[in-house]
N, C-alpha and C. Protein backbone atom coordinates (compact mmCIF):
# COMPACT_ATOMS: atom_id res chain seq x y z
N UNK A 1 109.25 93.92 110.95
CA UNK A 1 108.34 93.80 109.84
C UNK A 1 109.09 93.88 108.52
N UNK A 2 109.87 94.76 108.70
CA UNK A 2 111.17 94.91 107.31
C UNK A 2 111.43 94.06 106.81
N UNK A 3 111.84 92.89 107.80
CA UNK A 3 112.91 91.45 107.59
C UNK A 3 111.86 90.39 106.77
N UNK A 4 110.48 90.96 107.22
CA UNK A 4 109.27 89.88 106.83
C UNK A 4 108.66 89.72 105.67
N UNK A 5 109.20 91.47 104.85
CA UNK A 5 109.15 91.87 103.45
C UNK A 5 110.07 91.15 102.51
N UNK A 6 111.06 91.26 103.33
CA UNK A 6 112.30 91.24 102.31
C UNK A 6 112.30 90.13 101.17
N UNK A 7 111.85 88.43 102.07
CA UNK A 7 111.89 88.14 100.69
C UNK A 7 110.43 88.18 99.98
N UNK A 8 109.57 88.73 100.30
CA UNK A 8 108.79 89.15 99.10
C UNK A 8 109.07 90.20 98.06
N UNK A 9 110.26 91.11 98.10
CA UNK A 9 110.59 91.93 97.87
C UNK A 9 111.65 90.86 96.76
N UNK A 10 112.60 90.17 97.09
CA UNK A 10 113.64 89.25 96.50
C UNK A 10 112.79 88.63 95.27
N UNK A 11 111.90 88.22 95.83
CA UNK A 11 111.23 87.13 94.78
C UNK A 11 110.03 87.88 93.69
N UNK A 12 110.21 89.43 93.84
CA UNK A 12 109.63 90.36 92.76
C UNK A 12 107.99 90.33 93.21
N UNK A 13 107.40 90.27 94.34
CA UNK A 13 106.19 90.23 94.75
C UNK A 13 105.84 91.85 95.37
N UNK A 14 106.20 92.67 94.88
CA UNK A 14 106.21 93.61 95.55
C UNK A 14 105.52 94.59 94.90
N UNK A 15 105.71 94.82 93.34
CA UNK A 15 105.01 95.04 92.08
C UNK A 15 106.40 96.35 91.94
N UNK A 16 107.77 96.49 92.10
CA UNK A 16 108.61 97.42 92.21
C UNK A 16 108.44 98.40 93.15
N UNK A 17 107.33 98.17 94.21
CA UNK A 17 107.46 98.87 95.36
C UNK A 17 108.70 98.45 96.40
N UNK A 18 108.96 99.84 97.23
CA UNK A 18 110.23 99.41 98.18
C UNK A 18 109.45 98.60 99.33
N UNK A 19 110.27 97.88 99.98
CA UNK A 19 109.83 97.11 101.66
C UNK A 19 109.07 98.00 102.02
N UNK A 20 110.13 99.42 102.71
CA UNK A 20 109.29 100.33 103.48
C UNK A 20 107.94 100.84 103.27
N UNK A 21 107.97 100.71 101.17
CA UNK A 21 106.27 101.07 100.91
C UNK A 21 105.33 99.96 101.62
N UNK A 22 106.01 99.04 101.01
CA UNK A 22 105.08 97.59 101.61
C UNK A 22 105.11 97.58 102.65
N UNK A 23 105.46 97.79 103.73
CA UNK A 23 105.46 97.64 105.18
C UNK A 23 103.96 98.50 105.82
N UNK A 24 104.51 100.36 105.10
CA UNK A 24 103.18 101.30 105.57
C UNK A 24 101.80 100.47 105.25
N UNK A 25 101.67 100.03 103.97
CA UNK A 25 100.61 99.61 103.06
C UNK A 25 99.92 98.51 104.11
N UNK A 26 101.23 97.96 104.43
CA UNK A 26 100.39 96.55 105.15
C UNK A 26 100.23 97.12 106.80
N UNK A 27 100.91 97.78 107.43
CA UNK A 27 100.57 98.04 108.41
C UNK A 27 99.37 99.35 108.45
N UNK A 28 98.98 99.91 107.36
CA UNK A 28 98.05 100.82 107.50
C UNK A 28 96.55 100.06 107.42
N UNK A 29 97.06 98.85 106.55
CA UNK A 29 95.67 97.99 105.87
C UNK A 29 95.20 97.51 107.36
N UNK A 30 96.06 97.20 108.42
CA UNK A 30 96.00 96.40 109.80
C UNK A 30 95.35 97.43 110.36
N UNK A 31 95.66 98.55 110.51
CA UNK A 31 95.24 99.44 111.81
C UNK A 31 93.76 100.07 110.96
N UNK A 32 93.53 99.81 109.73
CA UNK A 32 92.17 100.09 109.36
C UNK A 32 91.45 99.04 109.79
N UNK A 33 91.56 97.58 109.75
CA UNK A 33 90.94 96.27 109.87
C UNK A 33 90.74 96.14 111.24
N UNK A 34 91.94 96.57 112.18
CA UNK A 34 91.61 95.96 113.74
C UNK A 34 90.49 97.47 113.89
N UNK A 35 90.72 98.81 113.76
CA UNK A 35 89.30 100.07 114.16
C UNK A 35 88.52 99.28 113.32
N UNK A 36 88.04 98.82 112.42
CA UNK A 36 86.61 98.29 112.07
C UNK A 36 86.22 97.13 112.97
N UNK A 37 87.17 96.14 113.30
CA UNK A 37 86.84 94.52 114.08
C UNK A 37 86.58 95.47 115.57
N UNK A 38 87.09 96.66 116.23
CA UNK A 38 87.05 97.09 117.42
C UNK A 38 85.51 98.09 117.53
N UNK A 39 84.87 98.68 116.76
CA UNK A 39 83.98 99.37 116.34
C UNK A 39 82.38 98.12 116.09
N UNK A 40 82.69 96.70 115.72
CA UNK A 40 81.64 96.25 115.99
C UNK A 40 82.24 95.62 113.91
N UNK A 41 82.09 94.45 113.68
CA UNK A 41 82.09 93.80 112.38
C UNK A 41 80.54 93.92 111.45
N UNK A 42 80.76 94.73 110.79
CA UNK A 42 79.65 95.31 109.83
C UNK A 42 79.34 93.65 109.13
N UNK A 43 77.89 94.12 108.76
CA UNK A 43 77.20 93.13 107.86
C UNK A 43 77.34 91.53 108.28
N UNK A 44 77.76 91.27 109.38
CA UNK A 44 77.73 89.89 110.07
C UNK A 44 78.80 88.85 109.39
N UNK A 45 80.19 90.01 109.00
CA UNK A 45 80.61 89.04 108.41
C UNK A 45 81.85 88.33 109.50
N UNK A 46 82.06 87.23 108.82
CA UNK A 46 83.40 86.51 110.07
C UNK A 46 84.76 87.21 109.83
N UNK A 47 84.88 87.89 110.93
CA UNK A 47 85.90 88.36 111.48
C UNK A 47 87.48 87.58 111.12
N UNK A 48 87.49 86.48 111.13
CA UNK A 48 88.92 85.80 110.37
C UNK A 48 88.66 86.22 108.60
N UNK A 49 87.28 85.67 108.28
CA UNK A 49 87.49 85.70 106.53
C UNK A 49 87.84 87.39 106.17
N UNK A 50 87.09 88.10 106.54
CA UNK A 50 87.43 89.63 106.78
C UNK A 50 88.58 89.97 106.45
N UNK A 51 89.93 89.53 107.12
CA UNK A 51 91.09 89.71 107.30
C UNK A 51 91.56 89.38 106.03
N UNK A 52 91.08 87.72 106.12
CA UNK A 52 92.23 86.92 104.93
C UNK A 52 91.99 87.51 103.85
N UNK A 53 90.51 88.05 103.48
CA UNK A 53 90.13 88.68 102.33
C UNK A 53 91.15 89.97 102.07
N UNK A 54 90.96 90.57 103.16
CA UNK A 54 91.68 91.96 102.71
C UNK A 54 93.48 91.69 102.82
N UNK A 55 93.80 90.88 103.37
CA UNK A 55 95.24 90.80 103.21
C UNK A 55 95.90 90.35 101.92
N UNK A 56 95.24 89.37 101.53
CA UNK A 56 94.83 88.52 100.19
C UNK A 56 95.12 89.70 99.17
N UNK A 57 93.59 90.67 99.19
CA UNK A 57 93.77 91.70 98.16
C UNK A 57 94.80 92.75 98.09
N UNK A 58 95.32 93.09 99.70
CA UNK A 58 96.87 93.65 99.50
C UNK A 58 98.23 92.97 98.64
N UNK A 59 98.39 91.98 99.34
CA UNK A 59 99.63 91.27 98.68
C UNK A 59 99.05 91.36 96.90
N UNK A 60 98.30 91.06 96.80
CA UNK A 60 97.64 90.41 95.01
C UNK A 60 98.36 91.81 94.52
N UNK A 61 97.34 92.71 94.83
CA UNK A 61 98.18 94.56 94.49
C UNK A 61 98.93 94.67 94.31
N UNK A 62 99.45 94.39 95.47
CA UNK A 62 101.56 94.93 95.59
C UNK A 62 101.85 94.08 94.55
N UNK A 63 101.42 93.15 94.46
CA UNK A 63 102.48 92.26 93.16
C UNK A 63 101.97 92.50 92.05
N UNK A 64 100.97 93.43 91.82
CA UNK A 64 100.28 93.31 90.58
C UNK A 64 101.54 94.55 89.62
């Protein structure tokens, strides 16, 4: 996952966070998203847009 940061990290998308921050951030954002998709998808929403939404609003963050 390190290697998968890196060049977002190169190309200043990171917002001066380290990889390793970005790595927890994104792997914590995952293991909140798959217990909600495993628990039953609230409010009938689609399960792919769900994701892209919240991954979307991670990366946007980190680089903000």
């Amino acid at each position: 996952m390190m290697r998968r940061f890196e060049p977002l990290a190169a190309a200043g998308l990171l917002g001066g966070r380290s990889v390793p921050e970005a790595v927890v951030a994104f792997d914590s954002l995952c293991q909140g998203m798959a217990s909600v998709e495993l628990r039953g998808i609230p409010f009938g929403l689609d399960p792919e847009q769900m994701w892209r939404v919240a991954v979307w609003a991670l990366l946007n963050g980190l680089a903000a």
